[in-house]
C-alpha atoms as a PDB file:
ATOM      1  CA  UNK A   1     -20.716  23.437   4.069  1.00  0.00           C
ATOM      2  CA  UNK A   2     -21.562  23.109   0.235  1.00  0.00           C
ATOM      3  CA  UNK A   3     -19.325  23.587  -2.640  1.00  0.00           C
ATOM      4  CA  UNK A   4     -20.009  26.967  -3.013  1.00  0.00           C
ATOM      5  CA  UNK A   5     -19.598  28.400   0.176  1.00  0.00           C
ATOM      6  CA  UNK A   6     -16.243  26.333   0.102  1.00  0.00           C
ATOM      7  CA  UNK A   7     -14.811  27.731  -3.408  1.00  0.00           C
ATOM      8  CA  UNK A   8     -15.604  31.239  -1.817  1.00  0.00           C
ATOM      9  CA  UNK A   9     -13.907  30.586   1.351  1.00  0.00           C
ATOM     10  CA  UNK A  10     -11.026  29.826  -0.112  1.00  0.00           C
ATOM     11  CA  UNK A  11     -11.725  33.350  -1.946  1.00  0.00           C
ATOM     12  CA  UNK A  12     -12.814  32.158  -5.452  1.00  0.00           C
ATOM     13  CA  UNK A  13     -15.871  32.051  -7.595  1.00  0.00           C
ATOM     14  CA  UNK A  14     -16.533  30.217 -11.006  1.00  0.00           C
ATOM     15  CA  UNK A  15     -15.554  31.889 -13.540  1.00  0.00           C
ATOM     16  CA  UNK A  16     -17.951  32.420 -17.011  1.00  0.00           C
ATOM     17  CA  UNK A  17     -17.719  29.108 -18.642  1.00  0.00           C
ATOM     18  CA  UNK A  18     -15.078  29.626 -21.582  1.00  0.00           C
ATOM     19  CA  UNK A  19     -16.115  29.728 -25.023  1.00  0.00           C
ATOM     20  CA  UNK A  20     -15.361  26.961 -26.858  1.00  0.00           C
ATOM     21  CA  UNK A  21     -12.466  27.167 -29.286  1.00  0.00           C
ATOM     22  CA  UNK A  22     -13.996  24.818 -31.686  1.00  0.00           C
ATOM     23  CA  UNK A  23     -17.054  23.081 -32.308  1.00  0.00           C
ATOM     24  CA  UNK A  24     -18.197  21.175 -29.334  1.00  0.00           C
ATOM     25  CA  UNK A  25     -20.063  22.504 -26.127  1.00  0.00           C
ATOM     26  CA  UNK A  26     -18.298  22.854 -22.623  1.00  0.00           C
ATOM     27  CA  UNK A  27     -20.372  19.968 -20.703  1.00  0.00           C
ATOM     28  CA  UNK A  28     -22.668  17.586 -21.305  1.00  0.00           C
ATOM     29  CA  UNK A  29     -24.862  15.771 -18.903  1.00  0.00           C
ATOM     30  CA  UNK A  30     -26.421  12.480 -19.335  1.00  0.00           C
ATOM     31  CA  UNK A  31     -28.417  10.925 -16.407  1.00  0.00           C
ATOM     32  CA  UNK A  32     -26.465  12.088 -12.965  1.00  0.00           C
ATOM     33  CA  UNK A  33     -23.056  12.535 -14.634  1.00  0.00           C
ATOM     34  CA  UNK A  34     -21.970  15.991 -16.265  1.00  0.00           C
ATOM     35  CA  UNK A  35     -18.838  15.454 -18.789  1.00  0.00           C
ATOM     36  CA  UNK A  36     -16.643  18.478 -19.277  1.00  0.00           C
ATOM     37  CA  UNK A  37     -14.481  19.129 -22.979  1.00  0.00           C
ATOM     38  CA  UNK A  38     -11.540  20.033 -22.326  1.00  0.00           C
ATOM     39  CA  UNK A  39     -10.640  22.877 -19.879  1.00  0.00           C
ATOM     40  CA  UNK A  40      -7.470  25.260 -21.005  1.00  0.00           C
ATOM     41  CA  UNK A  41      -6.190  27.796 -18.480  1.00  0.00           C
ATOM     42  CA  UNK A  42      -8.425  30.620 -19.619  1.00  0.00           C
ATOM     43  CA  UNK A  43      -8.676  33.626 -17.904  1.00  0.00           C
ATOM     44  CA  UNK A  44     -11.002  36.382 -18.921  1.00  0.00           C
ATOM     45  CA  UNK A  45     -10.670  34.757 -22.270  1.00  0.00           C
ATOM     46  CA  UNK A  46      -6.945  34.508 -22.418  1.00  0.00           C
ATOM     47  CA  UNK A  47      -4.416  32.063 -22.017  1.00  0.00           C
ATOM     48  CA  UNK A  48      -2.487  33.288 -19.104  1.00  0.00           C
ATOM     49  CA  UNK A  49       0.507  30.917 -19.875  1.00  0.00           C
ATOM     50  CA  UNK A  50       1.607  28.661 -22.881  1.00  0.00           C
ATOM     51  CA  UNK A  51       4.666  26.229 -24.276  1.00  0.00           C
ATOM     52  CA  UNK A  52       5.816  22.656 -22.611  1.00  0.00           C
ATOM     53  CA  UNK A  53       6.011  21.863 -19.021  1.00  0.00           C
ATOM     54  CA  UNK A  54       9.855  21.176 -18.207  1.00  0.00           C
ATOM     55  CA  UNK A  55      13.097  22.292 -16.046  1.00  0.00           C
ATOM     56  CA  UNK A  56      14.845  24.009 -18.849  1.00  0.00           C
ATOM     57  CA  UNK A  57      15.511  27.838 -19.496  1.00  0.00           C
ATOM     58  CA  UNK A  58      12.236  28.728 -21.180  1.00  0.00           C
ATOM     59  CA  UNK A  59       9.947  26.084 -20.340  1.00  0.00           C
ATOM     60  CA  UNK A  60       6.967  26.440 -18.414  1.00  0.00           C
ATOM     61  CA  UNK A  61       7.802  24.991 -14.915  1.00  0.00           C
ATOM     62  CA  UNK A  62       6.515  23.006 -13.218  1.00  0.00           C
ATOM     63  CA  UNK A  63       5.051  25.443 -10.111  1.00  0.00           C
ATOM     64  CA  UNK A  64       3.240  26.951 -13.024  1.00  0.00           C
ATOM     65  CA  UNK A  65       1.814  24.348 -14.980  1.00  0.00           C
ATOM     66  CA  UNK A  66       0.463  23.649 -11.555  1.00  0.00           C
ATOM     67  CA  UNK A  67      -1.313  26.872 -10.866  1.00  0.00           C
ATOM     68  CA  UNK A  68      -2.671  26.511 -14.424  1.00  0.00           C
ATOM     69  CA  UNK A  69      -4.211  22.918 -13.737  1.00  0.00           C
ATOM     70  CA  UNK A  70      -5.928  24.846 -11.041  1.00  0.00           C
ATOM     71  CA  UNK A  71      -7.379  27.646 -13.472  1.00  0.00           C
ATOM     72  CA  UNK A  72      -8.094  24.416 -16.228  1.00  0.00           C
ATOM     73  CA  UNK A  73     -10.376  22.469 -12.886  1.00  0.00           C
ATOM     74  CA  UNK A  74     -12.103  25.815 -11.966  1.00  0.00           C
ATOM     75  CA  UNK A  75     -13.472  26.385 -15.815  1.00  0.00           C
ATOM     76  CA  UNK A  76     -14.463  22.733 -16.222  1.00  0.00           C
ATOM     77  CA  UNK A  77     -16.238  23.190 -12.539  1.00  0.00           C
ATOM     78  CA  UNK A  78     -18.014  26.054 -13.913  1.00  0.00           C
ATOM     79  CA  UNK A  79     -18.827  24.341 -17.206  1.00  0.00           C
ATOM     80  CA  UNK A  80     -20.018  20.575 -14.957  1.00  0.00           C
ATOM     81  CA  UNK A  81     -21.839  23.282 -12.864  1.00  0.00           C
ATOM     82  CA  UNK A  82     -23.482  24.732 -15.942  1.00  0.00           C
ATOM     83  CA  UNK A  83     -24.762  21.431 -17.361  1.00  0.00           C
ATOM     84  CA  UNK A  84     -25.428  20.385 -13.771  1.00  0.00           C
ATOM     85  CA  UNK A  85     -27.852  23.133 -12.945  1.00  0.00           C
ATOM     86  CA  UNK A  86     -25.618  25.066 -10.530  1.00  0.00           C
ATOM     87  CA  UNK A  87     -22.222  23.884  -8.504  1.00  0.00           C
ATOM     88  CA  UNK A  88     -24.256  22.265  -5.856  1.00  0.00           C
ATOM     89  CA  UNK A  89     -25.707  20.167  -7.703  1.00  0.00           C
ATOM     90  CA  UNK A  90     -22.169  18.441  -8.138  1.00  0.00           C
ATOM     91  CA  UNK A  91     -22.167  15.576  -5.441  1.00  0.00           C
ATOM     92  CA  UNK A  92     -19.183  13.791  -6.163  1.00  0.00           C
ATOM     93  CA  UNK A  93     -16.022  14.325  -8.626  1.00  0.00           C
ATOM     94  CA  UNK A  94     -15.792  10.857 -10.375  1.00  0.00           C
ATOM     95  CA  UNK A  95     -12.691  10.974 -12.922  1.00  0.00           C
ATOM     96  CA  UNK A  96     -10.293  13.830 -13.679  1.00  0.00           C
ATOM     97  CA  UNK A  97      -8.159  13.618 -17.452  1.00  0.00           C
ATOM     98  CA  UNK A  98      -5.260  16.047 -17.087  1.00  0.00           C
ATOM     99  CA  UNK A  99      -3.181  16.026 -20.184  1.00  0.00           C
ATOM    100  CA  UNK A 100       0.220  17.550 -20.089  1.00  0.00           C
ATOM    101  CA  UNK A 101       2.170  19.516 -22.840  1.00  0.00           C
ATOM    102  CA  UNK A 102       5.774  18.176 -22.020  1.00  0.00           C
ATOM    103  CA  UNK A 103       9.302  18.704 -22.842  1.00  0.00           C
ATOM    104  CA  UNK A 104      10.676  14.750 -23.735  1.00  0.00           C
ATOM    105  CA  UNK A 105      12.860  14.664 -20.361  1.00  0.00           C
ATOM    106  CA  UNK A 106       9.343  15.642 -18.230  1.00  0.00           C
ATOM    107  CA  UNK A 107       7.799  13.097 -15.937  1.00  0.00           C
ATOM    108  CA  UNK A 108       5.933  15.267 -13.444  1.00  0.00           C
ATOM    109  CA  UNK A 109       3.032  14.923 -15.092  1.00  0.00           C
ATOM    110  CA  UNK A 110       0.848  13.947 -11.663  1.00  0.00           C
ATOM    111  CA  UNK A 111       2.345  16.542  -9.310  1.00  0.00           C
ATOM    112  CA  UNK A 112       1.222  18.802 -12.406  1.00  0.00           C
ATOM    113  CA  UNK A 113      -2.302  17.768 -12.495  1.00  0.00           C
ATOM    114  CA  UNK A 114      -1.914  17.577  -8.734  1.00  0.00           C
ATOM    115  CA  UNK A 115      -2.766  21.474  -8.479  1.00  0.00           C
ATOM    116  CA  UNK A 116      -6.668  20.388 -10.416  1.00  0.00           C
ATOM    117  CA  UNK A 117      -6.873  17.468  -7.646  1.00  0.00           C
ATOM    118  CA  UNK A 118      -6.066  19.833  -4.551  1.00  0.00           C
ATOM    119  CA  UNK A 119      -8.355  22.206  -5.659  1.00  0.00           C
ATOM    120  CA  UNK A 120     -11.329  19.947  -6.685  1.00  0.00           C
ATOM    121  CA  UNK A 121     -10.795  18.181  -2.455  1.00  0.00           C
ATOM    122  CA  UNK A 122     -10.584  21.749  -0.634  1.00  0.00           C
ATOM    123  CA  UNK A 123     -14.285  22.381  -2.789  1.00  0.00           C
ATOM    124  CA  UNK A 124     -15.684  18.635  -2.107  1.00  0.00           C
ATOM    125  CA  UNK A 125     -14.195  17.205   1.086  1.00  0.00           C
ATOM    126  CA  UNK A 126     -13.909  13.690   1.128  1.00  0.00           C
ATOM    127  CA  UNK A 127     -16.593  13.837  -2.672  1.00  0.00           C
ATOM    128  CA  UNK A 128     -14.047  15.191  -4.467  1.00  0.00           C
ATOM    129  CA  UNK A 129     -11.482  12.200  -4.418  1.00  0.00           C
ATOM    130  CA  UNK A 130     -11.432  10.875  -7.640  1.00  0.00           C
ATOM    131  CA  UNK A 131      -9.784   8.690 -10.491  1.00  0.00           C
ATOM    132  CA  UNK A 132      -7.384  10.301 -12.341  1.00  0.00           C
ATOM    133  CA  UNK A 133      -5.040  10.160 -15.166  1.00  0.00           C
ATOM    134  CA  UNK A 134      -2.243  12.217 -15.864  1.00  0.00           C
ATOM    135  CA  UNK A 135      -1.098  12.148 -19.367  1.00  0.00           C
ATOM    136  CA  UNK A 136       2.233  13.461 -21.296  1.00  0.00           C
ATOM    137  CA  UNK A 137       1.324  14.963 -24.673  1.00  0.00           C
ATOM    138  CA  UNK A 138       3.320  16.304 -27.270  1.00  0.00           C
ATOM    139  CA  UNK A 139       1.192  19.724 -27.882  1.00  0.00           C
ATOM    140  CA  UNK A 140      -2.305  21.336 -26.683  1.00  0.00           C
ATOM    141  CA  UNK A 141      -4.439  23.548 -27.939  1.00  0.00           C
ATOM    142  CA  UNK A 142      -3.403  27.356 -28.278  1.00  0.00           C
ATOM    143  CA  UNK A 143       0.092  25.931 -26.895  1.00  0.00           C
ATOM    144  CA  UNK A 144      -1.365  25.119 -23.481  1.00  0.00           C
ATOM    145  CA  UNK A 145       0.844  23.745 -21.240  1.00  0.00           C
ATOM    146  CA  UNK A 146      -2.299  22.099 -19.232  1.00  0.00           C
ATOM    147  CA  UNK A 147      -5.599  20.925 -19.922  1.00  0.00           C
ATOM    148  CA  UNK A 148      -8.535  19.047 -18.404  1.00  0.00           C
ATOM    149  CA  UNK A 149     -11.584  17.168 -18.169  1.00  0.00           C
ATOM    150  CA  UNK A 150     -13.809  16.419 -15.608  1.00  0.00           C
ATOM    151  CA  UNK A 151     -16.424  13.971 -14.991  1.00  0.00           C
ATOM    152  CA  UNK A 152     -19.243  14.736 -11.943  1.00  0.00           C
ATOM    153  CA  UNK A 153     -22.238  12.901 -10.567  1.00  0.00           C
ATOM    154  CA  UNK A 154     -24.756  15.350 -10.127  1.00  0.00           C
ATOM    155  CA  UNK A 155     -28.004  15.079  -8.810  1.00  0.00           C
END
């Protein structure tokens, strides 16, 4: 089964590749790897969700920031699969950066980022296991609680 015909069994697509926010492009690719910029949790141009990840009244939780590591690996898929030349043409998922907008008590950082990793396995099998870091920051772009970047092999 390839990538594609994965993402749409589990009843998704790529979405348009976001529009940059400032002035870089979404991927580049040099030789079989495609880097990604950073991936927000766009949607349809919007940012579905902002503020810090954390337990407290009025946080983002946790569960959510989640989701919205999911949204930030589908838009850096569709950007890799941009500079790639199409999503099959992504053969393995080499590195995932997922930075985390945190509250100073949050630690969950990697079950956060966990919701990019799920995803980017259920689309690539056994090819989308990956390094991976998951990093606390104090603020993201646009008040993000999540964002991401990706690193493929492609052929």
């Amino acid at each position: 089964m390839t990538p594609t015909e994965r993402l749409a069994e589990l009843g998704l697509s790529l979405p348009t590749v976001p529009t940059p926010v400032a002035s870089y492009v979404p991927a580049v690719r040099v030789g079989d790897l495609a880097y990604t910029s950073g991936q927000l949790p766009m949607v349809d141009g919007t940012l579905g969700v902002s503020g810090k990840v954390g337990t407290a009244e009025g946080q983002v939780s946790p569960d959510v920031a989640k989701e919205a590591a999911r949204t930030c690996a589908l838009n850096a898929l569709a950007a890799a699969a941009e500079a790639a030349g199409g999503l099959d043409a992504v053969v393995r998922v080499v590195k995932v950066t997922g930075f985390v907008s945190s509250a100073p008590d949050f630690v969950g950082q990697p079950q956060v980022v966990n919701g990019a990793s799920e995803l980017l396995g259920q689309v690539f099998g056994d090819a989308g296991e990956h390094a991976r870091s998951a990093v606390g920051v104090a603020v993201l772009p646009l008040d993000a609680p999540v964002e991401l970047e990706l690193v493929v092999a492609v052929r």
